[in-house]
Protein backbone atom coordinates (compact mmCIF):
# COMPACT_ATOMS: atom_id res chain seq x y z
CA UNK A 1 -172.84 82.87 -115.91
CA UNK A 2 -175.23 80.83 -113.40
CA UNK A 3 -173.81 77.59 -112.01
CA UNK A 4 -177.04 76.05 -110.51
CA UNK A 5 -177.16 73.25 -108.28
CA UNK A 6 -179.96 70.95 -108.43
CA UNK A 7 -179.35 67.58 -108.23
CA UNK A 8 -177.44 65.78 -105.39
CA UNK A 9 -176.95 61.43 -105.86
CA UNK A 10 -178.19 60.25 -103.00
CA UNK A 11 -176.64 56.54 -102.36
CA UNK A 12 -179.39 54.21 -100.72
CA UNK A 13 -179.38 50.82 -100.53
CA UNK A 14 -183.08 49.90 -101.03
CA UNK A 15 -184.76 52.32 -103.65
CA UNK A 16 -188.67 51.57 -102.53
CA UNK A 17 -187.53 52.07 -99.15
CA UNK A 18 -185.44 55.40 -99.62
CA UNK A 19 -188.63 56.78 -102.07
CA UNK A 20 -191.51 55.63 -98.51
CA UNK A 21 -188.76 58.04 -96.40
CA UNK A 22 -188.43 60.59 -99.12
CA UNK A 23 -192.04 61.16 -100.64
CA UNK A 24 -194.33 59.66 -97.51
CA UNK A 25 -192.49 60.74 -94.10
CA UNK A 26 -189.83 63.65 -94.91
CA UNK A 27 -192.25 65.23 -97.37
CA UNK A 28 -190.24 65.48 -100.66
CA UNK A 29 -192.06 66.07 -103.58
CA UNK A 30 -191.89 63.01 -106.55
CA UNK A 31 -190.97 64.29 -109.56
CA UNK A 32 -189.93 61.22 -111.42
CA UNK A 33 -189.47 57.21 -111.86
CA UNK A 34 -187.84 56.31 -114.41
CA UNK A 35 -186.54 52.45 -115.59
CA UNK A 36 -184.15 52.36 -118.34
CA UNK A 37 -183.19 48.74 -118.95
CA UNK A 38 -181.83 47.71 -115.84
CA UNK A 39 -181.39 51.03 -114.53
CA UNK A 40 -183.56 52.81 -112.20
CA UNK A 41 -183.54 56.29 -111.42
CA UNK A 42 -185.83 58.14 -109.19
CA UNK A 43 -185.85 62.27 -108.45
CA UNK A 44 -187.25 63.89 -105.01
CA UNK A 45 -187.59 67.43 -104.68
CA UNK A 46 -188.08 69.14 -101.15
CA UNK A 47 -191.23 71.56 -101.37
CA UNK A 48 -189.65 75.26 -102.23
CA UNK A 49 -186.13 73.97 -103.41
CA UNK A 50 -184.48 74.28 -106.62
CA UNK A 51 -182.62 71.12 -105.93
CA UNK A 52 -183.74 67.55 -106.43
CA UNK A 53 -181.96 64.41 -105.08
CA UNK A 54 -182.22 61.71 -107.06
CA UNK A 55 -181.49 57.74 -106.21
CA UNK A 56 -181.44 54.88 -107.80
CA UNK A 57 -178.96 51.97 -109.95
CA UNK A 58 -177.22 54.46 -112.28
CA UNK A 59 -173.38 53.90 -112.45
CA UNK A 60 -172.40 57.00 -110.21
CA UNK A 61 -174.68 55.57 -107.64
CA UNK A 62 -173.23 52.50 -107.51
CA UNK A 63 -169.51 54.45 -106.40
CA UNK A 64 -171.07 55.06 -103.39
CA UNK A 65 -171.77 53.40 -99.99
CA UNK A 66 -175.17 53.74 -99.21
CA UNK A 67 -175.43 55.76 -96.19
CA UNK A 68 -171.84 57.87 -97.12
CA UNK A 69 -173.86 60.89 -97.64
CA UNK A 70 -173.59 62.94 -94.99
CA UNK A 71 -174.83 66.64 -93.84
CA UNK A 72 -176.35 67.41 -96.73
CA UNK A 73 -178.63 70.68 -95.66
CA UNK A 74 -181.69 71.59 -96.02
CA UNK A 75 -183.22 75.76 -94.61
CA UNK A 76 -186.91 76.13 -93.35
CA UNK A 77 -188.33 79.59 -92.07
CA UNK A 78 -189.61 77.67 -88.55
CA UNK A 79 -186.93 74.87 -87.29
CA UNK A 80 -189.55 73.90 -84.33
CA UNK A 81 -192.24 73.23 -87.15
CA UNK A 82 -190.36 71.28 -89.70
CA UNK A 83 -189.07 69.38 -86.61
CA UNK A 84 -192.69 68.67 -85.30
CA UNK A 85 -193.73 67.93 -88.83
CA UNK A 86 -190.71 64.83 -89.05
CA UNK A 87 -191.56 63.38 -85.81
CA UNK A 88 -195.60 63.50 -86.83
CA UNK A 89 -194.90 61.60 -89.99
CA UNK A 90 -192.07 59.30 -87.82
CA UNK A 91 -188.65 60.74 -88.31
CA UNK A 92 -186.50 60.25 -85.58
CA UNK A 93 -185.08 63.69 -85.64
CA UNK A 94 -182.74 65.61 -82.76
CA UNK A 95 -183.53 68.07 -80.92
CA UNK A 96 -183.43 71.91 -81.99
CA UNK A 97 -179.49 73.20 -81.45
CA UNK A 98 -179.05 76.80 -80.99
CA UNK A 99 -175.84 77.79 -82.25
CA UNK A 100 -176.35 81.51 -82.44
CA UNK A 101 -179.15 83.70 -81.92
CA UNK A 102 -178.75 85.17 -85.07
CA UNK A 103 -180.85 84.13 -88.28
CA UNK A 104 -179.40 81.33 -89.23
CA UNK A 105 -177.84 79.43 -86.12
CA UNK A 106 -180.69 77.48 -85.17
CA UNK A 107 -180.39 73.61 -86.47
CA UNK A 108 -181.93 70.04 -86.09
CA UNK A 109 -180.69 66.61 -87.76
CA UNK A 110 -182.08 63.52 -89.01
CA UNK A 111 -181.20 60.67 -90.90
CA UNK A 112 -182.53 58.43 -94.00
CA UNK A 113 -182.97 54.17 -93.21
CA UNK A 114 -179.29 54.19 -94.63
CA UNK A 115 -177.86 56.68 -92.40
CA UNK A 116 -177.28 59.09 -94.76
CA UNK A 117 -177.41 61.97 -92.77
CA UNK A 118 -179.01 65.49 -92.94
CA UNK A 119 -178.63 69.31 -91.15
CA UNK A 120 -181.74 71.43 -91.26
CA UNK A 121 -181.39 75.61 -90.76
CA UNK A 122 -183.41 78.01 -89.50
CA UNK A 123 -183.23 80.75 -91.71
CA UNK A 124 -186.47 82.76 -90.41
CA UNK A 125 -185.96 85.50 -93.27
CA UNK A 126 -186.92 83.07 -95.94
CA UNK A 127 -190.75 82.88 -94.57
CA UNK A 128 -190.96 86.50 -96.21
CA UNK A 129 -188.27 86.03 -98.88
CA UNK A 130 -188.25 82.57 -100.35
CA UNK A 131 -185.62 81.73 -102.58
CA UNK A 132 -187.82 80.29 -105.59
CA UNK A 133 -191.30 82.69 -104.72
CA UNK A 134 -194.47 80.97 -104.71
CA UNK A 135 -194.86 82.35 -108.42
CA UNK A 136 -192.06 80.59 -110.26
CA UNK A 137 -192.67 77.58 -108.46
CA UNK A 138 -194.39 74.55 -110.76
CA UNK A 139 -190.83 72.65 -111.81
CA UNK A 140 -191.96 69.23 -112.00
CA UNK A 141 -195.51 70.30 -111.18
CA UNK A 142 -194.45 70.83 -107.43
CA UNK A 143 -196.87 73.38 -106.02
């Protein structure tokens, strides 16, 4: 059997604000807002990934500090171009860190308004082998 994940609760204290970072500077795609009574859940989806993140009022949301999230990763095929790209649209994000040579141990960091906090791989390989390929993409009409 499968055990999929793809959904991480992202605790934010300041749900326009979070979905402006998400959608508008980091690049996430929007898949959903939803308002349920006085509930309020949004889902984000990074371009490529079978995992969303979603924020907003629900009760398991609420358990957490916003901000406590922290070094949640995300892999790109070019760590110098998805760096470039977050500092174009206004991320503050670190410098590249070269941990190995080897695919794999290259990383940069940033971190949401909150300061929940995120790693970003270099895994060059997936640049030829994505994960989800181009062709099964279209979850939530991402392209």
């Amino acid at each position: 059997m499968d055990w999929t994940l793809e959904v991480v609760i992202l605790p934010v204290s300041d749900i326009e604000r979070a979905v402006e970072f998400y959608r508008d500077r980091v690049g996430f795609e929007l898949d959903h807002d939803t308002q349920m009574g006085d509930q309020r859940f949004v889902q984000l989806t990074p371009r490529g990934s079978g995992c969303s993140i979603v924020i907003g009022t629900l009760p398991a949301q609420n358990e957490m500090a916003p901000g406590s999230l922290k070094g949640t990763q995300l892999v790109v095929s070019d760590a110098a171009a998805a760096r470039q790209e977050l500092v174009e649209r206004g991320v503050e994000a670190s410098e590249i860190m070269v941990i190995d040579e080897r695919d794999g141990g290259t990383f940069f960091g940033f971190s949401d308004p909150d300061g929940n906090s995120w790693a970003v791989q270099e895994i060059r390989a997936r640049a030829a082998k994505p994960l989800i390929p181009a062709e099964a993409r279209g979850r939530f009409g991402a392209e």
